[in-house]
N, C-alpha and C. Protein backbone atom coordinates (compact mmCIF):
# COMPACT_ATOMS: atom_id res chain seq x y z
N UNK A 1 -24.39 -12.17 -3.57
CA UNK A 1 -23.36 -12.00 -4.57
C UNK A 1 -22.65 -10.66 -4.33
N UNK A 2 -21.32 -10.68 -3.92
CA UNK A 2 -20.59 -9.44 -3.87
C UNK A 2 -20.03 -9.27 -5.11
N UNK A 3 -20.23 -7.91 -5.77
CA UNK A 3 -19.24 -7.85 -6.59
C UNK A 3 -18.17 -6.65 -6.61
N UNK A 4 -17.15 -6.42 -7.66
CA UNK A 4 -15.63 -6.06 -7.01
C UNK A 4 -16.00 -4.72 -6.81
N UNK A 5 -17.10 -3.77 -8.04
CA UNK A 5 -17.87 -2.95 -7.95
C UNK A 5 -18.33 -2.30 -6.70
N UNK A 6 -19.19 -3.46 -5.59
CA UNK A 6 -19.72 -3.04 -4.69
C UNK A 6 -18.96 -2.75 -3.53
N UNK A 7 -17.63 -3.37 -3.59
CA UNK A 7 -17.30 -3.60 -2.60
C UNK A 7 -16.32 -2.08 -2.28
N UNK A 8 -16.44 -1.32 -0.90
CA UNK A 8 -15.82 -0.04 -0.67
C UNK A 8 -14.63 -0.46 -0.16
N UNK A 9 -13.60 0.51 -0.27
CA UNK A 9 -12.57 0.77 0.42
C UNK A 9 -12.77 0.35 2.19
N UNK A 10 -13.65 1.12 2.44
CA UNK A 10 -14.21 1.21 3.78
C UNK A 10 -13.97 -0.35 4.63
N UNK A 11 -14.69 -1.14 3.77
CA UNK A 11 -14.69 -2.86 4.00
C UNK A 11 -13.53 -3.47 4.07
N UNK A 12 -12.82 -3.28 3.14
CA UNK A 12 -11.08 -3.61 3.20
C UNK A 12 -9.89 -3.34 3.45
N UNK A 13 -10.23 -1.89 3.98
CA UNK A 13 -8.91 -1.25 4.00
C UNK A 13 -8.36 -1.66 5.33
N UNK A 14 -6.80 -1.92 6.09
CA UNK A 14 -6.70 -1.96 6.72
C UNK A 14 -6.33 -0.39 7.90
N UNK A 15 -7.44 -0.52 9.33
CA UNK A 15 -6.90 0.25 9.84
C UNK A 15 -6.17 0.75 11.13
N UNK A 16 -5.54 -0.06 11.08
CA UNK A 16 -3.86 -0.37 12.01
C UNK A 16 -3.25 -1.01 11.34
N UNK A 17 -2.61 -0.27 10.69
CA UNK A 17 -1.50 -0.74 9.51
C UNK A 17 -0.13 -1.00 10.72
N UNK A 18 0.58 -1.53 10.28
CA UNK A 18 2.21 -1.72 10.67
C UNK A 18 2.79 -0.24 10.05
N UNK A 19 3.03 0.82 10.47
CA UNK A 19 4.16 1.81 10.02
C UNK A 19 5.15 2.44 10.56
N UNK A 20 5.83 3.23 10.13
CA UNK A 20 7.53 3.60 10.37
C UNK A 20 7.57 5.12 10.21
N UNK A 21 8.28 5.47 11.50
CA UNK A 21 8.26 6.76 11.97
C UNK A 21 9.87 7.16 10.87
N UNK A 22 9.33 8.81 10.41
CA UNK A 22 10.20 9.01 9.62
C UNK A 22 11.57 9.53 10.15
N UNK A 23 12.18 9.09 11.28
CA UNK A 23 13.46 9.04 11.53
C UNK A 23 14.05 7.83 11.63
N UNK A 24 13.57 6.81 11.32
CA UNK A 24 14.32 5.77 10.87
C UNK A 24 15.25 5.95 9.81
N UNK A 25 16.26 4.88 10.02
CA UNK A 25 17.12 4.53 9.23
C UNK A 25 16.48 3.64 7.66
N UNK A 26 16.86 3.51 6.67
CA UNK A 26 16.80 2.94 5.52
C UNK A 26 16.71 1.36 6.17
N UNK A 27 18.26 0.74 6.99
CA UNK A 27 18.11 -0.02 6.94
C UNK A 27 17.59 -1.04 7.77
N UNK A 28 17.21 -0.23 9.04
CA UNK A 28 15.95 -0.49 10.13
C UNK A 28 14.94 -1.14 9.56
N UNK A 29 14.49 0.35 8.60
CA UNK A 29 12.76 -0.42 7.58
C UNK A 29 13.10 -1.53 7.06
N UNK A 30 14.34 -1.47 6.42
CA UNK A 30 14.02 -3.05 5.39
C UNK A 30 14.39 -4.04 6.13
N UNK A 31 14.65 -4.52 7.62
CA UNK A 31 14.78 -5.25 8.39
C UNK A 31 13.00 -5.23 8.82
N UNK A 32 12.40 -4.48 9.36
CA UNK A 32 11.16 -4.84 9.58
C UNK A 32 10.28 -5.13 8.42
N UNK A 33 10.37 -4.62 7.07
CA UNK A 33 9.66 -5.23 6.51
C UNK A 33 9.61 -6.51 5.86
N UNK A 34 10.99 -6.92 5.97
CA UNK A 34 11.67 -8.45 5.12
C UNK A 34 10.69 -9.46 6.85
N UNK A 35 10.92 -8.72 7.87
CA UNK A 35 10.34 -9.68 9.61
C UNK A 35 8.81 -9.84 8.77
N UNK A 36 8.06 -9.00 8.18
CA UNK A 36 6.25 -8.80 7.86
C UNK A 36 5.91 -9.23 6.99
N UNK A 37 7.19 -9.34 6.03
CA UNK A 37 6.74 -9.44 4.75
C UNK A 37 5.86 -8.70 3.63
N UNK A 38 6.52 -7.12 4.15
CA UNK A 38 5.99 -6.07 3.63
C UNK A 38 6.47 -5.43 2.40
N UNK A 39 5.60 -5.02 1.18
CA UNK A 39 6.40 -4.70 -0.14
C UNK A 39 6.24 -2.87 0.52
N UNK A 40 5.29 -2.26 1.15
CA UNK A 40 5.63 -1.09 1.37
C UNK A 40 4.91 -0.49 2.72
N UNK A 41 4.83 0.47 2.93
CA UNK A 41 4.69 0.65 4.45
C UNK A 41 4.46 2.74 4.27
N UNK A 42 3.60 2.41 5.36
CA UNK A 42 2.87 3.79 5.57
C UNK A 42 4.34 4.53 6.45
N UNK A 43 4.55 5.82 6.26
CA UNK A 43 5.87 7.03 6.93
C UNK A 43 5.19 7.92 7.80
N UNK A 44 4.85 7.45 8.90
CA UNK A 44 3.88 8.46 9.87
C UNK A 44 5.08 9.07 10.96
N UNK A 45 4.27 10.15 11.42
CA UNK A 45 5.28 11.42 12.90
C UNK A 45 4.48 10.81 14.11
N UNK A 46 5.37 11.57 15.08
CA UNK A 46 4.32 10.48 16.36
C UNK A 46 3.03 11.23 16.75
N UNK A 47 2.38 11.96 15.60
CA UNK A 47 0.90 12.01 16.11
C UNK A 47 0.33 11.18 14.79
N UNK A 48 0.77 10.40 14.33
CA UNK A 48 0.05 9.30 13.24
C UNK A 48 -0.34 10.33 12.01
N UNK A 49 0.67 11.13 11.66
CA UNK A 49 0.17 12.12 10.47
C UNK A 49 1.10 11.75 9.73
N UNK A 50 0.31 10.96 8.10
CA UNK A 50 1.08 10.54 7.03
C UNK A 50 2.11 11.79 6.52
N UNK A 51 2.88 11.03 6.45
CA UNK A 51 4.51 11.77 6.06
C UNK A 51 5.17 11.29 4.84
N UNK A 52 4.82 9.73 4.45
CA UNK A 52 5.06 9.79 3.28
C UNK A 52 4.85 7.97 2.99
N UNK A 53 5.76 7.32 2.02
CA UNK A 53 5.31 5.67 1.90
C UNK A 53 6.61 5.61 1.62
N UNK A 54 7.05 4.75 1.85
CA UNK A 54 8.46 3.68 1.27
C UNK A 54 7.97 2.12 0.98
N UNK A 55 8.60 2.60 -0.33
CA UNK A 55 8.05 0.68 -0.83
C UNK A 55 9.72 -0.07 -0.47
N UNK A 56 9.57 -1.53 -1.07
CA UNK A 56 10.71 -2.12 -0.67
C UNK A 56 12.00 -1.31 -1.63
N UNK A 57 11.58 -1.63 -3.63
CA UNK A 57 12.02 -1.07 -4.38
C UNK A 57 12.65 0.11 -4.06
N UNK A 58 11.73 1.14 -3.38
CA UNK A 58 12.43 2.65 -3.12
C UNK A 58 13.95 2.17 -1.80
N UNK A 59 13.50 1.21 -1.11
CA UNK A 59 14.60 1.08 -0.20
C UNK A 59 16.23 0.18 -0.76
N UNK A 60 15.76 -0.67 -1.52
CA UNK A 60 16.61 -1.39 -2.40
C UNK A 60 17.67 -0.17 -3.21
N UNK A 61 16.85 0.18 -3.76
CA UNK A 61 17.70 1.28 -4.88
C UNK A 61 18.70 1.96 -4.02
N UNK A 62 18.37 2.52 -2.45
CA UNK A 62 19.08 3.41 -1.82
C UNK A 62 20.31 2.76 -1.21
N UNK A 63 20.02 1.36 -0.35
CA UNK A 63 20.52 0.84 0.26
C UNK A 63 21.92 0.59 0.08
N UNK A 64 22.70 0.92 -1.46
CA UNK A 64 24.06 0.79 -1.40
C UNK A 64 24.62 2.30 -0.67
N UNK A 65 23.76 3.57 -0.49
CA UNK A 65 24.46 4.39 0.00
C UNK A 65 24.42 4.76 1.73
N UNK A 66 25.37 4.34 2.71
CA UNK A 66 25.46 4.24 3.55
C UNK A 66 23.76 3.88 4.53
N UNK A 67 23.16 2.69 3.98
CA UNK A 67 21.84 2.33 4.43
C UNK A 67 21.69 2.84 6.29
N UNK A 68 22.79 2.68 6.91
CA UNK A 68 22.60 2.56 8.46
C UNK A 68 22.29 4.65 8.81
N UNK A 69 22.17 5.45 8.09
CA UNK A 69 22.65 6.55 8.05
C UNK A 69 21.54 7.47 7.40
N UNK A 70 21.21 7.08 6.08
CA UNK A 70 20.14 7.29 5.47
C UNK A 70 18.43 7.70 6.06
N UNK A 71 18.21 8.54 6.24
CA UNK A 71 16.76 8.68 6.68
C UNK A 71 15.60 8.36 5.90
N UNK A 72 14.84 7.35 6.59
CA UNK A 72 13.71 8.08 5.41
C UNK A 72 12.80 9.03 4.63
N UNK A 73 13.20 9.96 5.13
CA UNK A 73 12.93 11.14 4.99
C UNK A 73 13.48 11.58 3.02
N UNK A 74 14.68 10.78 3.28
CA UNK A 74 15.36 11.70 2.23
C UNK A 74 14.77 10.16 0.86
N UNK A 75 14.26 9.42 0.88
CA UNK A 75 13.89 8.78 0.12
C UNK A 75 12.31 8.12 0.14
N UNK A 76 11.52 8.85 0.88
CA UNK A 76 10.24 8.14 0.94
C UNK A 76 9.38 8.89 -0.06
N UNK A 77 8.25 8.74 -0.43
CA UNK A 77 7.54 9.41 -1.75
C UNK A 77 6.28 9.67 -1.32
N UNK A 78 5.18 10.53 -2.02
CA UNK A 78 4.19 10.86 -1.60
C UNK A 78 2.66 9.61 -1.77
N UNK A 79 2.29 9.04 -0.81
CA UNK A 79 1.73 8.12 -1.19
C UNK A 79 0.28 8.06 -2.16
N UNK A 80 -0.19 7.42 -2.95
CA UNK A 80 -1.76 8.06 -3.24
C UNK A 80 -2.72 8.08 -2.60
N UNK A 81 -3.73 8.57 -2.65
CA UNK A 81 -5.17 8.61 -1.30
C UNK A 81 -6.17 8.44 -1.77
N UNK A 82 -6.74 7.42 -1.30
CA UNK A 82 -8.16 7.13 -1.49
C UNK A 82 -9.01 7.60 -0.57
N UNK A 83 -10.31 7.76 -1.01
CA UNK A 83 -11.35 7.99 -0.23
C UNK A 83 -12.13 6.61 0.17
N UNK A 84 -12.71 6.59 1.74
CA UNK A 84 -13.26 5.07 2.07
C UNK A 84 -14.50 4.81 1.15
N UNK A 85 -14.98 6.12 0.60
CA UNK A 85 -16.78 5.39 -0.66
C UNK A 85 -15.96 4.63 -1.53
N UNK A 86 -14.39 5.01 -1.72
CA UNK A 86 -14.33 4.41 -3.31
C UNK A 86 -14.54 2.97 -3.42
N UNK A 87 -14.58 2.23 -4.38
CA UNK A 87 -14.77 0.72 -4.61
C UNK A 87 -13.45 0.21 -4.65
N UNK A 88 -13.63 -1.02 -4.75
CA UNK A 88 -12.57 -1.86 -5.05
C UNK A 88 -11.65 -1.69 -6.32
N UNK A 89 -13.00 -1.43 -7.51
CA UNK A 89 -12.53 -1.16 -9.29
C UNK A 89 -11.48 0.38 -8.85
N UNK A 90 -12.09 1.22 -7.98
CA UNK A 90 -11.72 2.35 -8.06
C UNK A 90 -10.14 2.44 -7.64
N UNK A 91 -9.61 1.56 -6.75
CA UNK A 91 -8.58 1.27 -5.51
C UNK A 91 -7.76 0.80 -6.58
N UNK A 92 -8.32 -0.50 -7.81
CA UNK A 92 -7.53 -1.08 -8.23
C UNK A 92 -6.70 0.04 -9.45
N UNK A 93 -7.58 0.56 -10.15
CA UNK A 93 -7.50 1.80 -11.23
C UNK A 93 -6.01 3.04 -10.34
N UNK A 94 -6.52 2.94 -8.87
CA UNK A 94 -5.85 4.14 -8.18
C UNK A 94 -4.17 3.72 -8.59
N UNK A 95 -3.98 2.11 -8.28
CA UNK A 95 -3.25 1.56 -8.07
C UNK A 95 -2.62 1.27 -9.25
N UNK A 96 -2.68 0.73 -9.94
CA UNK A 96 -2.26 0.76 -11.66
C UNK A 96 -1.57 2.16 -12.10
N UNK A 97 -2.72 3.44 -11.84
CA UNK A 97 -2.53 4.61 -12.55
C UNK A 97 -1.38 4.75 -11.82
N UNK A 98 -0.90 4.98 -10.54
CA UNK A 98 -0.35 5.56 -9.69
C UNK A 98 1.36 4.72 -9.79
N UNK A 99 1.18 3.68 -9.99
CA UNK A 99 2.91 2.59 -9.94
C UNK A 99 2.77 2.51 -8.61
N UNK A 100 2.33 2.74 -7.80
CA UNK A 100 2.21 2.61 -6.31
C UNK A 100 1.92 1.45 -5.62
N UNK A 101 2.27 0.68 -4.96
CA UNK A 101 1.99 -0.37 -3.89
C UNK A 101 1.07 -0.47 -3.40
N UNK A 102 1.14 0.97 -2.15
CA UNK A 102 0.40 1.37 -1.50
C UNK A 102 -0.36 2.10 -1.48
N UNK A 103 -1.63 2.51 -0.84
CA UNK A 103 -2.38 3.49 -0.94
C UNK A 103 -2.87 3.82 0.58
N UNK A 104 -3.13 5.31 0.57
CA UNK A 104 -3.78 5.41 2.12
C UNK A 104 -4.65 6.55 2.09
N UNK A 105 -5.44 6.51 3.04
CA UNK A 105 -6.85 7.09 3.36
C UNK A 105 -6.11 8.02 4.67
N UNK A 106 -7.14 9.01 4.65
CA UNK A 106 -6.82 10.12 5.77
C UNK A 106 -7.57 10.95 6.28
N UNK A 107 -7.43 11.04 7.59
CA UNK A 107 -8.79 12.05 8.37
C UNK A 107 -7.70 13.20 8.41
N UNK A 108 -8.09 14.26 7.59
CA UNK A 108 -6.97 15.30 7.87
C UNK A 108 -5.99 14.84 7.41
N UNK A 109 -4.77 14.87 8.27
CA UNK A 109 -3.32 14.20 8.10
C UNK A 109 -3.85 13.01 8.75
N UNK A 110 -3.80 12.99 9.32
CA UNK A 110 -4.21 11.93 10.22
C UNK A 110 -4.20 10.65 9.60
N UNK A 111 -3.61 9.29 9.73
CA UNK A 111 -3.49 7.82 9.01
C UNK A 111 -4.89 7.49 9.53
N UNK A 112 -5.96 7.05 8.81
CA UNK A 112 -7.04 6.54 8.49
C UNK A 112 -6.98 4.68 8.29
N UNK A 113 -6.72 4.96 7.16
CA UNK A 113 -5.88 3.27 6.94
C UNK A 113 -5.30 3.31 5.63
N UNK A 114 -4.98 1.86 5.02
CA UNK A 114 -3.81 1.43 3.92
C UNK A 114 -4.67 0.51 3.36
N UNK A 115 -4.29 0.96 1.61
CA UNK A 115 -4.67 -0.70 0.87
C UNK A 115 -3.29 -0.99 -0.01
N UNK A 116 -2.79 -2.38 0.53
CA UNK A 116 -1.43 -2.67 0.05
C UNK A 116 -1.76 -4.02 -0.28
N UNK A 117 -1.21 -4.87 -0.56
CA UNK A 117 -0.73 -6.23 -1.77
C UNK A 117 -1.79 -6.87 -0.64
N UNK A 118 -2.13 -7.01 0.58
CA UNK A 118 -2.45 -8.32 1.52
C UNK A 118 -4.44 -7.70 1.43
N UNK A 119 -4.78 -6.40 1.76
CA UNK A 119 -6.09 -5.87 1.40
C UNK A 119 -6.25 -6.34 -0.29
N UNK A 120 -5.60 -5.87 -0.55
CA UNK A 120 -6.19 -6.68 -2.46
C UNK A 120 -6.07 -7.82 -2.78
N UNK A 121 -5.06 -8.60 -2.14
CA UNK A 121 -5.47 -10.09 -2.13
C UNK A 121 -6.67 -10.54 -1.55
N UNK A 122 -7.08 -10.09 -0.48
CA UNK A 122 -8.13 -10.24 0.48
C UNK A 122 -9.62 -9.81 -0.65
N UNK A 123 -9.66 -9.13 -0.75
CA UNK A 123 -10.63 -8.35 -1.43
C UNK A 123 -11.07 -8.93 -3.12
N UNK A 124 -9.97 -9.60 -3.63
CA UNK A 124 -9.98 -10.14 -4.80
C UNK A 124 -11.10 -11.23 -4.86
N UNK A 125 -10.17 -12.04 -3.20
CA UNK A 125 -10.64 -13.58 -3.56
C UNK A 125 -12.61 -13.36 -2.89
N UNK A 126 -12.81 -11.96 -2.33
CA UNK A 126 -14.41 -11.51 -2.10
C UNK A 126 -15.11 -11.66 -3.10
N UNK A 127 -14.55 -10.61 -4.30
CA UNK A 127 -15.53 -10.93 -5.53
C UNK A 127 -16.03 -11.79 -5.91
N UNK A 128 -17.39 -11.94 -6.44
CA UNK A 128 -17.69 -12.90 -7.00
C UNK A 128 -17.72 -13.45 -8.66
N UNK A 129 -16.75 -12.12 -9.02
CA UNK A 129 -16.58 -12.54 -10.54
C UNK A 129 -15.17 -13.03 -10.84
N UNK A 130 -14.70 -13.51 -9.56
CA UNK A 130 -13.28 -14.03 -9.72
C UNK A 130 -13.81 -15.56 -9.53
N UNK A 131 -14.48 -15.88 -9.34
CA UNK A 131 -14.84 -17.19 -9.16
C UNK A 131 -14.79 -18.07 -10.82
N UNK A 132 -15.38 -17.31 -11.42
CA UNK A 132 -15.51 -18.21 -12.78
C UNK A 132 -14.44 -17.40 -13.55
N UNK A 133 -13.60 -16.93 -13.15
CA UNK A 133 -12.55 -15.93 -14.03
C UNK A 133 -11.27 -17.80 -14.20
N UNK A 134 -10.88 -17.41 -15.57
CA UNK A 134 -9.70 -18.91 -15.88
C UNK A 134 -8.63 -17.89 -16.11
N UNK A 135 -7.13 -18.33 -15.97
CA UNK A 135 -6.21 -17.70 -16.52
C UNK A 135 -6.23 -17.47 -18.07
N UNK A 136 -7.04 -18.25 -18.29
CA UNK A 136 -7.29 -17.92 -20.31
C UNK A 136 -8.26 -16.72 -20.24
N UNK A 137 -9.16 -16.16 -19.54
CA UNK A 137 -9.96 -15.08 -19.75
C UNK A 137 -8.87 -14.32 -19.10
N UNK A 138 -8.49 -13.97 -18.60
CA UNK A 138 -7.19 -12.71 -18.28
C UNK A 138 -5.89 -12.31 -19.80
N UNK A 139 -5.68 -13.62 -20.53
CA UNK A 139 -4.55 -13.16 -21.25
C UNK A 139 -5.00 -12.80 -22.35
N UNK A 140 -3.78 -12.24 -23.05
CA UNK A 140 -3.47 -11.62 -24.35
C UNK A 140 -3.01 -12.22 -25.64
N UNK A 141 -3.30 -11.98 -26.34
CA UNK A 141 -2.79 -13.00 -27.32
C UNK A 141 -2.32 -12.04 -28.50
N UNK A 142 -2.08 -10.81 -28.07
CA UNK A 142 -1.27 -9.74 -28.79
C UNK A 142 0.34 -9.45 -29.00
């Protein structure tokens, strides 16, 4: 029996993420991420040292101002960081608290790995208390 508790960062996180060097263009990224089907994406330099995250949202909002031109630099945000002991509960809490997509782990600067929408899907359907979970035990009736 796994539960969401037991389960670490370490186990799920991905580590060779897909990411985007921060001299790209705005509208470069949202061409590769619409190809992946990515809601956000790790901003690494070419020694793989996190630089920052761009979600889709952050690229959307920008994209009416000259997108081909735009760096990401001037619109990417600081991503949150997990540590690989944390749990799953812990990742999910990170993620909620934070409005964030994404999350990433780090040796130093250094990109470690990412937990984004496809690791928490993954990781969800692990638990074993999602098994007997109904959409009636999730809602509100407030």
């Amino acid at each position: 029996m796994t539960l969401a508790r037991e389960i670490s960062a370490e186990e799920i996180m991905e580590e060779n993420p897909f990411t985007v060097n921060s001299g790209r263009s705005i509208s470069q990224v949202r061409d590769k991420m619409e190809d992946r089907n990515l809601r956000a994406v790790a901003v690494v330099d070419d020694k793989n040292r996190v630089q920052g995250a761009i979600s889709y949202r952050d690229l959307i909002r920008q994209i009416q101002f000259n997108p081909d031109k735009t760096k990401l630099s001037k619109v990417m945000h600081n991503p949150p960081e997990f540590k690989t002991s944390d749990t799953l509960m812990d990742l999910a809490e990170l993620r909620i608290n934070s409005g964030r997509k994404l999350l990433v782990a780090t040796d130093g600067k250094k990109l470690k790995g990412v937990m984004g929408d496809e690791q928490f899907r993954s990781a969800i359907l692990e638990a074993d208390e999602m098994e007997s979970l109904s959409t009636r035990d999730l809602a509100t009736y407030e």
